[in-house]
N, C-alpha and C. Protein backbone atom coordinates (compact mmCIF):
# COMPACT_ATOMS: atom_id res chain seq x y z
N UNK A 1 43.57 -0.58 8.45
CA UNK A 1 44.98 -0.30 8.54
C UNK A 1 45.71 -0.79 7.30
N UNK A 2 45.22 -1.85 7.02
CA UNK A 2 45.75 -2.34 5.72
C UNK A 2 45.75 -1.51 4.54
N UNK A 3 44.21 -0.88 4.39
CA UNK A 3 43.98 -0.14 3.28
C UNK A 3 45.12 0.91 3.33
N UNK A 4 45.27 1.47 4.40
CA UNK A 4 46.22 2.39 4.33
C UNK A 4 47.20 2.28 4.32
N UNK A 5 48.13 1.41 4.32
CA UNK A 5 49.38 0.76 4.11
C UNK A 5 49.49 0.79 2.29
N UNK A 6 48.54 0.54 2.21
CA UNK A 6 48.15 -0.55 0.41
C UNK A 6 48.33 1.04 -0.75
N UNK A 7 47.25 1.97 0.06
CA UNK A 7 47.17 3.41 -0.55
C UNK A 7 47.00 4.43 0.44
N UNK A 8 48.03 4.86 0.56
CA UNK A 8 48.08 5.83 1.33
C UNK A 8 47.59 7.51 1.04
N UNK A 9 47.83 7.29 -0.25
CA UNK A 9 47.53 8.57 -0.65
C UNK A 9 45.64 9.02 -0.87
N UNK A 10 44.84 7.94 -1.49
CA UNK A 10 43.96 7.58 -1.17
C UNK A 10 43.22 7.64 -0.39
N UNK A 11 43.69 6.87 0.80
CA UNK A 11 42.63 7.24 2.77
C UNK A 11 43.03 8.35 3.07
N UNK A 12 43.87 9.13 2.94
CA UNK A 12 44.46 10.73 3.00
C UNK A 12 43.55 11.44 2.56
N UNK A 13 43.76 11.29 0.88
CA UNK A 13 42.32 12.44 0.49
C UNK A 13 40.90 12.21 1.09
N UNK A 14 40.78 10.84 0.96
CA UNK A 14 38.85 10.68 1.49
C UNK A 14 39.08 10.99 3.25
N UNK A 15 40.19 10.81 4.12
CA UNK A 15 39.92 11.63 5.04
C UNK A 15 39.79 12.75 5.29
N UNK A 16 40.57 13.51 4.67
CA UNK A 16 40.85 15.09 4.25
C UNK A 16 39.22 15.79 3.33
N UNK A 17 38.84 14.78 3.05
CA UNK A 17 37.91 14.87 2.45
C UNK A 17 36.29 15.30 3.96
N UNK A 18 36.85 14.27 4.27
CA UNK A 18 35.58 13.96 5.57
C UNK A 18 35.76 14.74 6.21
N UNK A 19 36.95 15.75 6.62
CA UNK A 19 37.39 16.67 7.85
C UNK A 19 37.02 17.88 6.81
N UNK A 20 37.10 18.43 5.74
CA UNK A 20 36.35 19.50 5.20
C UNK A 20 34.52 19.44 5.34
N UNK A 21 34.05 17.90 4.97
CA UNK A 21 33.14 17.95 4.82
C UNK A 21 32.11 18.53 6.47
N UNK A 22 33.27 17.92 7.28
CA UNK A 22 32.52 18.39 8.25
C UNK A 22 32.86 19.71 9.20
N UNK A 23 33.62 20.14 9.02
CA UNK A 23 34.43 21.22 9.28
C UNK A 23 34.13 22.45 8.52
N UNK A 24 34.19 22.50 6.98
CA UNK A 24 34.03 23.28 6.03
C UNK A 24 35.31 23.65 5.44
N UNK A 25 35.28 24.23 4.52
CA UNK A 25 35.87 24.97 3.66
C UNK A 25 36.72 25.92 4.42
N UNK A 26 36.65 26.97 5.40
CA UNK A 26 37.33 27.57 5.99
C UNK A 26 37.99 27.17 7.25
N UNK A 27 37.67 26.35 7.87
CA UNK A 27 37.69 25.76 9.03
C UNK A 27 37.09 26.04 10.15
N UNK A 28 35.88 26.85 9.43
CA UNK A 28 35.06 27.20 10.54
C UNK A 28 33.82 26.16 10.70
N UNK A 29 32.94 25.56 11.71
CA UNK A 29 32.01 25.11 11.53
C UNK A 29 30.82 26.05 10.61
N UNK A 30 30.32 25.21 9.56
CA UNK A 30 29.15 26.28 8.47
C UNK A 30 28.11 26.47 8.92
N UNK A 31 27.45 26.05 10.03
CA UNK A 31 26.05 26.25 10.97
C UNK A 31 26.68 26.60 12.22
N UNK A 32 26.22 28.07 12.51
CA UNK A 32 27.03 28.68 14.09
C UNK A 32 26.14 28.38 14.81
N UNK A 33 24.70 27.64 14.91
CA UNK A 33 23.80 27.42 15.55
C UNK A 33 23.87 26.29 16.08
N UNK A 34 24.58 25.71 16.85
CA UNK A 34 24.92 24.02 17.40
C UNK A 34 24.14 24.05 18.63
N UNK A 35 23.68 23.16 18.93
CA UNK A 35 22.67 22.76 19.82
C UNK A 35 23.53 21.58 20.67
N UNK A 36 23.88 21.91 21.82
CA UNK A 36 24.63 21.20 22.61
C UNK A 36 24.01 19.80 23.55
N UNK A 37 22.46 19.85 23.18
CA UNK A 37 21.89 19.05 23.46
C UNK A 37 22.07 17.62 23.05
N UNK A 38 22.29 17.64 21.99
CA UNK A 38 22.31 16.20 20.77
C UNK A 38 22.13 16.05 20.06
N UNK A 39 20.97 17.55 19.60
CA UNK A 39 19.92 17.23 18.30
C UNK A 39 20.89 17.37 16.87
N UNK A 40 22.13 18.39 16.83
CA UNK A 40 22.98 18.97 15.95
C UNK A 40 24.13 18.02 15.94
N UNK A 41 24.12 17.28 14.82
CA UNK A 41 25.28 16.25 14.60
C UNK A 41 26.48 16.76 14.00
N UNK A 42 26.64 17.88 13.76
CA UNK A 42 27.70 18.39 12.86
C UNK A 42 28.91 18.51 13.66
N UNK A 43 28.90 18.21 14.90
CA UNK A 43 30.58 17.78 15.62
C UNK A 43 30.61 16.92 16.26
N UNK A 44 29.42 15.78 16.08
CA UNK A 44 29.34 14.60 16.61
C UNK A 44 29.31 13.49 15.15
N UNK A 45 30.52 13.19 14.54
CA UNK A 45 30.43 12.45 13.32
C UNK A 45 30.18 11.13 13.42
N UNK A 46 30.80 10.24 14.74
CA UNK A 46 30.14 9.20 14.96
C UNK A 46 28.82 9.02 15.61
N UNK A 47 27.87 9.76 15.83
CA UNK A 47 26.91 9.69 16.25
C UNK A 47 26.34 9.73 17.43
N UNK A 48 25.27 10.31 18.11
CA UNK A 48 24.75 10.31 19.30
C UNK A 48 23.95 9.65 19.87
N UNK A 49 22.88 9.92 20.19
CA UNK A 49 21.75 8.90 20.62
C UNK A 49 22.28 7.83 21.80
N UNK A 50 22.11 6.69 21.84
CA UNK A 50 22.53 5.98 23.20
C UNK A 50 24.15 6.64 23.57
N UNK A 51 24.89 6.57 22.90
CA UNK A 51 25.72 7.41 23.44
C UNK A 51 26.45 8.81 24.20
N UNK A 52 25.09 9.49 23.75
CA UNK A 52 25.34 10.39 24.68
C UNK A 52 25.71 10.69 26.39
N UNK A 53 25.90 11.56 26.45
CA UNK A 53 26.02 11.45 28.20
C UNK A 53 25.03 11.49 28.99
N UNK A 54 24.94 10.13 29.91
CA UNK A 54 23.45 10.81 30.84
C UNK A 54 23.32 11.48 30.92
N UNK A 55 24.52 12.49 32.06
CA UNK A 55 24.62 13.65 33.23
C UNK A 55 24.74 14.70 31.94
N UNK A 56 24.36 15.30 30.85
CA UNK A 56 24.73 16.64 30.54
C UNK A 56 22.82 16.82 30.53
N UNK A 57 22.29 16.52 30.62
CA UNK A 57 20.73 17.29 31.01
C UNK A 57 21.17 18.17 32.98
N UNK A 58 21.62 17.20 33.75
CA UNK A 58 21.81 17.72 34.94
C UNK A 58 22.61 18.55 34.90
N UNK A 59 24.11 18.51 34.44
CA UNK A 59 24.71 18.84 34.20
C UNK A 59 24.88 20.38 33.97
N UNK A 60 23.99 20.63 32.66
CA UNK A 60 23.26 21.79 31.83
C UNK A 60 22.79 22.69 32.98
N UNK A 61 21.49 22.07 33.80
CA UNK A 61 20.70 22.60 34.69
C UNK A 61 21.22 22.85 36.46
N UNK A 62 22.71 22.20 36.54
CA UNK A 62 23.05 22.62 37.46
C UNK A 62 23.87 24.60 37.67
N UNK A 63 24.69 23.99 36.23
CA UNK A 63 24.88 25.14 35.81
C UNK A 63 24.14 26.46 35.70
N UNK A 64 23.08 26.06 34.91
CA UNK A 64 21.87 27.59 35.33
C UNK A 64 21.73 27.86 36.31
N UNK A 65 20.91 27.17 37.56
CA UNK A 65 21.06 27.24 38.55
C UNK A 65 21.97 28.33 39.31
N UNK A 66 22.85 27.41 39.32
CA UNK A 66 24.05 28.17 40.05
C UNK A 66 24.36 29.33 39.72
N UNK A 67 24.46 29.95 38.09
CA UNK A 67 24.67 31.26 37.77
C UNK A 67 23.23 31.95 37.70
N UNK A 68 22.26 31.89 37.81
CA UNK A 68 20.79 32.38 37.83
C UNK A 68 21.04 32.75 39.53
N UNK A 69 21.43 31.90 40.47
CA UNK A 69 21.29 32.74 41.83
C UNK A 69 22.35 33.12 41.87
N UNK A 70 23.34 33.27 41.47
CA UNK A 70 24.38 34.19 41.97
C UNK A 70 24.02 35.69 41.31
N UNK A 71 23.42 35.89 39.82
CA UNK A 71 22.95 36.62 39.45
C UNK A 71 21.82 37.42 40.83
N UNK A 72 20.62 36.05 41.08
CA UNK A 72 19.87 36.99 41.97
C UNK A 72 20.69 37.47 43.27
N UNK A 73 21.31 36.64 43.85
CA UNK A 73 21.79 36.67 45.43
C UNK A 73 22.34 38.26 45.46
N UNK A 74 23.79 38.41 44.08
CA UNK A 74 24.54 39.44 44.76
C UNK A 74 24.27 40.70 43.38
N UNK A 75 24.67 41.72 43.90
CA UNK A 75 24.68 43.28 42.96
C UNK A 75 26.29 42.98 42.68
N UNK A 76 26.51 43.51 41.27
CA UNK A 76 27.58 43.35 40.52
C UNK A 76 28.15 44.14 40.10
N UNK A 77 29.55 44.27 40.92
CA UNK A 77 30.62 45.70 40.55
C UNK A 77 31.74 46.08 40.18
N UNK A 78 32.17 46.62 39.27
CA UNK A 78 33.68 46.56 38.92
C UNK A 78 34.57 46.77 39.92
N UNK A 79 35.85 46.68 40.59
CA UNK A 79 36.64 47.22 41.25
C UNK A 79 37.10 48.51 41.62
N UNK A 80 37.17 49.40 42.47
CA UNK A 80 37.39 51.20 41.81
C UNK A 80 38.37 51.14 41.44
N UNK A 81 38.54 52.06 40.25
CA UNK A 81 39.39 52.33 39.42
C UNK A 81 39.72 51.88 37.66
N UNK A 82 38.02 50.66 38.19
CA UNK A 82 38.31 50.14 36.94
C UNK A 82 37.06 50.44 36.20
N UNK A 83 37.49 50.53 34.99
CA UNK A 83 36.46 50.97 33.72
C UNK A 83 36.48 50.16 33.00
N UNK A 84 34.78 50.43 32.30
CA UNK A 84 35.04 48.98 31.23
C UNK A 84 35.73 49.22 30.19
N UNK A 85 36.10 50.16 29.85
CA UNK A 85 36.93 50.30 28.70
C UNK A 85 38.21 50.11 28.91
N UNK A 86 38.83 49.64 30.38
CA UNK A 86 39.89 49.45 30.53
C UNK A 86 40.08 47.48 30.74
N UNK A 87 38.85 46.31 30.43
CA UNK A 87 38.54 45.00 30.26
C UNK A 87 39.34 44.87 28.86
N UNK A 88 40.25 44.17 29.50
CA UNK A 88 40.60 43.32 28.35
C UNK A 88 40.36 41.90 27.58
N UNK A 89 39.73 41.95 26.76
CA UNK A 89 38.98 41.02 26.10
C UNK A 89 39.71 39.86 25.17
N UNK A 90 41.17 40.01 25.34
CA UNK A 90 41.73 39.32 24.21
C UNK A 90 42.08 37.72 24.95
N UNK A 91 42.20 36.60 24.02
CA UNK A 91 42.03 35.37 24.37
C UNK A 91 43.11 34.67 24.32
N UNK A 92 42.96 33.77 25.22
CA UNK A 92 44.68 33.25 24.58
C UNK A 92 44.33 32.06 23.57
N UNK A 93 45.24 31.32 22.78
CA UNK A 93 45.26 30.83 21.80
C UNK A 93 45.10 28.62 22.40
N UNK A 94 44.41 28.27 21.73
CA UNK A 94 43.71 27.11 22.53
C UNK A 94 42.68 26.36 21.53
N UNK A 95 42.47 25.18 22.27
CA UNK A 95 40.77 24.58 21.96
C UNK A 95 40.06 25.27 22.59
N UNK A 96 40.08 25.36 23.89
CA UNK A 96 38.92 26.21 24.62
C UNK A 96 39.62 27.82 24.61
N UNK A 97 38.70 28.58 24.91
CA UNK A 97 39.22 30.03 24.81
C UNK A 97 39.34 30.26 26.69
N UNK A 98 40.45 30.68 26.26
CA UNK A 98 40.54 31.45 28.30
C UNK A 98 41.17 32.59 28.00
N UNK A 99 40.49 33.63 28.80
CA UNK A 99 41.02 34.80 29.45
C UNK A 99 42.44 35.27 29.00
N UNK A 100 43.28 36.09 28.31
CA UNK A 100 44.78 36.77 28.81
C UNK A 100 44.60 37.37 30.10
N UNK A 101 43.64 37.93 30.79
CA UNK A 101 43.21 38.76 31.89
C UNK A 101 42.57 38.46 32.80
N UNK A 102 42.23 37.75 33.54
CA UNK A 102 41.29 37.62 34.45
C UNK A 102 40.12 38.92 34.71
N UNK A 103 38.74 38.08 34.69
CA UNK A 103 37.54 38.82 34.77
C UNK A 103 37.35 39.41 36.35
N UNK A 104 37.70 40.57 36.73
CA UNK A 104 37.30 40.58 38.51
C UNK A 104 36.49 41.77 38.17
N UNK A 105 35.23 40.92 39.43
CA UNK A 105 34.08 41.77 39.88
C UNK A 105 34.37 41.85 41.23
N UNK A 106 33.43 42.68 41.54
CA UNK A 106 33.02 42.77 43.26
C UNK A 106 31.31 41.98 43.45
N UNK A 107 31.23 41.44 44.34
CA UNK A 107 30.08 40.33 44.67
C UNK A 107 29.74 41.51 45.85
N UNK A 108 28.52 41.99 46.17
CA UNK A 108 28.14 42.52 47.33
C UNK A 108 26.70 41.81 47.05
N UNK A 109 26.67 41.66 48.78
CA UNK A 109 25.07 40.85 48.82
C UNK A 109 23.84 41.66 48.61
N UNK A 110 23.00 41.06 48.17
CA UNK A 110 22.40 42.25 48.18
C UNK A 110 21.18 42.16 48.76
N UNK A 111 20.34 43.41 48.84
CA UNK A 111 19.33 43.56 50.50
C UNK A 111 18.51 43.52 49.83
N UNK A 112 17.37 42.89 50.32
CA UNK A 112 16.16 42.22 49.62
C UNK A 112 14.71 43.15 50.72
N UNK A 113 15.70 43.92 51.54
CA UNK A 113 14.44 45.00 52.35
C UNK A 113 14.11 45.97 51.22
């Protein structure tokens, strides 16, 4: 805190510095291949390893799960009247991306005779 009191202009650039370095040049991350596991440190700058989260192995695998049988359980249908060319795909503006539209299907069970 001191340092930055002392030179401000200084811890500015070498931070500004560190947020390109890891960020990039455009502000896009420069490896689109991130591995959410742990192994990919490039949005984990302080580091992983003991810190990571127990629960994201379960976590991970509850998730499959759950969308792997809903996949098997039900047959998957648009609403009548609706076409896919009538899905609107646009996002609203955020950290995380959500929907302008809500995604609706029809869930019918499906017969396994």
């Amino acid at each position: 805190m001191t340092a930055l009191m002392k030179a401000p202009k200084m811890i500015m650039k070498k931070l500004q510095q560190e947020i390109r370095n890891l960020v990039g040049q455009k502000g896009k991350e420069m490896n689109s291949n991130i591995d959410v596991k742990g192994r990919d440190f490039g949005l984990i700058p302080f580091g992983s390893g003991r810190r990571i989260c127990p629960g994201m192995p379960m976590g991970l695998v509850n998730v499959e799960l759950t969308i792997a049988n809903m996949l098997y359980s039900f047959d998957w249908e648009m609403p009548s009247g609706i076409r896919a060319e009538d899905i609107d795909t646009d996002a609203l503006p955020g950290i995380t991306m959500h929907k302008k539209e809500p995604l609706l299907l029809m869930a019918k069970k499906y017969n396994f005779n």
